[in-house]
Protein backbone atom coordinates (compact mmCIF):
# COMPACT_ATOMS: atom_id res chain seq x y z
CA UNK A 1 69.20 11.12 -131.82
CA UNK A 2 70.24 9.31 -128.82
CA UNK A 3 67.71 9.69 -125.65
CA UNK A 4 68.74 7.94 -122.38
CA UNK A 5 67.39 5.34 -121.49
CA UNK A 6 64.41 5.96 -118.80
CA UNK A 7 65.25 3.02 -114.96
CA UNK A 8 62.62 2.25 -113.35
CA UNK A 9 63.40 2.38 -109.46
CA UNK A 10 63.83 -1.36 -107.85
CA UNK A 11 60.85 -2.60 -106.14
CA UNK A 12 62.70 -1.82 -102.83
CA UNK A 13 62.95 1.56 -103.35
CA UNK A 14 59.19 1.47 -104.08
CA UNK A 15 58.17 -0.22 -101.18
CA UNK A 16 60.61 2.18 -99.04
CA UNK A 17 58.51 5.22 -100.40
CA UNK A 18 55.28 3.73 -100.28
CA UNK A 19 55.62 2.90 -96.53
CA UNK A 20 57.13 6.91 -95.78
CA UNK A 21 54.02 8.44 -97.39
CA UNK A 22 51.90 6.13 -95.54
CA UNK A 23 53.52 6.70 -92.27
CA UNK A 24 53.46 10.88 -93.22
CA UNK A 25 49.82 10.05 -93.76
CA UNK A 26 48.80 8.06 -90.48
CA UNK A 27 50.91 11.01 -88.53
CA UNK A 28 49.38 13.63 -90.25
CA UNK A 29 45.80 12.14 -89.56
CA UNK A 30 46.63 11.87 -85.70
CA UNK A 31 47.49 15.46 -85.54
CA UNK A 32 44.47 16.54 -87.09
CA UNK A 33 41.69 14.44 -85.32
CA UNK A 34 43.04 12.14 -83.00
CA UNK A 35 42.57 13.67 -79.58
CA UNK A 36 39.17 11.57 -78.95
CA UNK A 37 36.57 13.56 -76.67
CA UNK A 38 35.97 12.31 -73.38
CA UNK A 39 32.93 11.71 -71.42
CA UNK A 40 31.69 14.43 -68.84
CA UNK A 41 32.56 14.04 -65.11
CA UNK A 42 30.55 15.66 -62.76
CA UNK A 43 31.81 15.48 -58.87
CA UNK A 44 35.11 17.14 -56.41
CA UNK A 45 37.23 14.38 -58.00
CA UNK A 46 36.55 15.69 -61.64
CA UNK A 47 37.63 18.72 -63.38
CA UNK A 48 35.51 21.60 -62.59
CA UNK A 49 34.76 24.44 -65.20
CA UNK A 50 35.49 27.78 -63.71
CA UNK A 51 33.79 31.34 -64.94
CA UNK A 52 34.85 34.28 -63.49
CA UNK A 53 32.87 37.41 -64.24
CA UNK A 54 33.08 39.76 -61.06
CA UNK A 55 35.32 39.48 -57.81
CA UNK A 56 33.46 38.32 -55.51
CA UNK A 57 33.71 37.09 -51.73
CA UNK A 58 32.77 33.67 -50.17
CA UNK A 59 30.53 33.88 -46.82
CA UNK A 60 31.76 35.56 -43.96
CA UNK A 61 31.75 32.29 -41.83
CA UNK A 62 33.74 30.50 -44.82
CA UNK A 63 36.94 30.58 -42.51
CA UNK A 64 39.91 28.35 -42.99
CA UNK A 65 39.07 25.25 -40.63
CA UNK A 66 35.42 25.22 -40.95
CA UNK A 67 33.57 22.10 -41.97
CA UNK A 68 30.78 22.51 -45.15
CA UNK A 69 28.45 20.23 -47.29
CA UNK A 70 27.91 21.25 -51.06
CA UNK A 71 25.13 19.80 -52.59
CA UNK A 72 24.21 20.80 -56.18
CA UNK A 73 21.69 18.45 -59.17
CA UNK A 74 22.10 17.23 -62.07
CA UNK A 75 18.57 16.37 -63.67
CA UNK A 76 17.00 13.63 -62.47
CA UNK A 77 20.08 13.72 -59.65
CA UNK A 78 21.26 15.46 -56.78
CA UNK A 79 24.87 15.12 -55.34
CA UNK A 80 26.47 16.27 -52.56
CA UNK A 81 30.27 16.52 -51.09
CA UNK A 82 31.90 17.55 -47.43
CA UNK A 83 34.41 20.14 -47.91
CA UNK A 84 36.84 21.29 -44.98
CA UNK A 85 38.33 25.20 -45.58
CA UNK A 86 42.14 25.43 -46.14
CA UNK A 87 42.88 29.04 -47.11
CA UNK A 88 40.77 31.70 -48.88
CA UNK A 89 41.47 34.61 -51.01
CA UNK A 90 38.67 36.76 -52.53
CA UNK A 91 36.04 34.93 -54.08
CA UNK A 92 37.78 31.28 -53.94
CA UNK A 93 38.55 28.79 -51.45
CA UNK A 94 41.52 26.10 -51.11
CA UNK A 95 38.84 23.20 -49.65
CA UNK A 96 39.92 19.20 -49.14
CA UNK A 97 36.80 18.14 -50.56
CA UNK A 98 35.54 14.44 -49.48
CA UNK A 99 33.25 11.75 -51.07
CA UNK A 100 32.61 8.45 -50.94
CA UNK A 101 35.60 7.97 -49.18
CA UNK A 102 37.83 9.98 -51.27
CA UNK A 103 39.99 13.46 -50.54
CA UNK A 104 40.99 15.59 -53.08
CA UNK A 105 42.16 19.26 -53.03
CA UNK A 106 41.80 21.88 -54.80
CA UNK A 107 41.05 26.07 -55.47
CA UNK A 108 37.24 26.04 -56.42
CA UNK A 109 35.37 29.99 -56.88
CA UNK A 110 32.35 30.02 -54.53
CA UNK A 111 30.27 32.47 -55.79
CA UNK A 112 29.32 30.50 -59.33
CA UNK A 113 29.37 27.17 -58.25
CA UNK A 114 25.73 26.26 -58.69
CA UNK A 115 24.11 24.55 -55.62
CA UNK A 116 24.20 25.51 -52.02
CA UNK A 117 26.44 25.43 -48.86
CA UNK A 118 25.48 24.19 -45.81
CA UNK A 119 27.78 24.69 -42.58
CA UNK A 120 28.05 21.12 -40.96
């Protein structure tokens, strides 16, 4: 009985396939955990988490134009930020919010943002 005779695949081809599994391998690893968490940011120039529960209405004197200070704590800190009113609609506010120096702008919800207002 004549069996054929078994090749053994040239070391090129072997190095060829060992480098695509490990490449499959190092892309399948980034997909699965390699979005690294970042550190918290508290402040106007950070992200701000938003909940909305109920509609709810800002102050009656929270009119586009006026001037307001926000000042909310963090244990053992408290921070505070200037804030002038763009527009409002319902329960949030289009503000240019200022600190240290810095403008940013943005839609923030009044009612759940923990600290207080202060009309400057």
């Amino acid at each position: 009985m004549n069996l054929p005779k078994l090749q053994v695949p040239r070391p090129r081809v072997l190095l060829l396939a060992g480098a695509a599994l490990l490449l499959a391998l190092a892309l399948y690893g980034a997909q699965r955990g390699g979005v690294s968490q970042q550190v918290a940011q508290i402040g106007p120039l950070a992200p701000m988490p938003v909940y909305v529960v109920n509609e709810a209405t800002v102050p009656d004197d929270f009119t586009p134009g006026s001037t307001w200070q926000f000042t909310t704590w963090t244990i053992p800190n408290a921070f505070s930020w200037t804030a002038t009113v763009e527009r409002v609609s319902g329960g949030w506010a289009f503000l240019n919010v200022t600190q240290n120096g810095q403008t940013v702008s943005g839609w923030y919800y009044i009612p759940n943002m923990q600290g207080f207002w202060r009309r400057q």
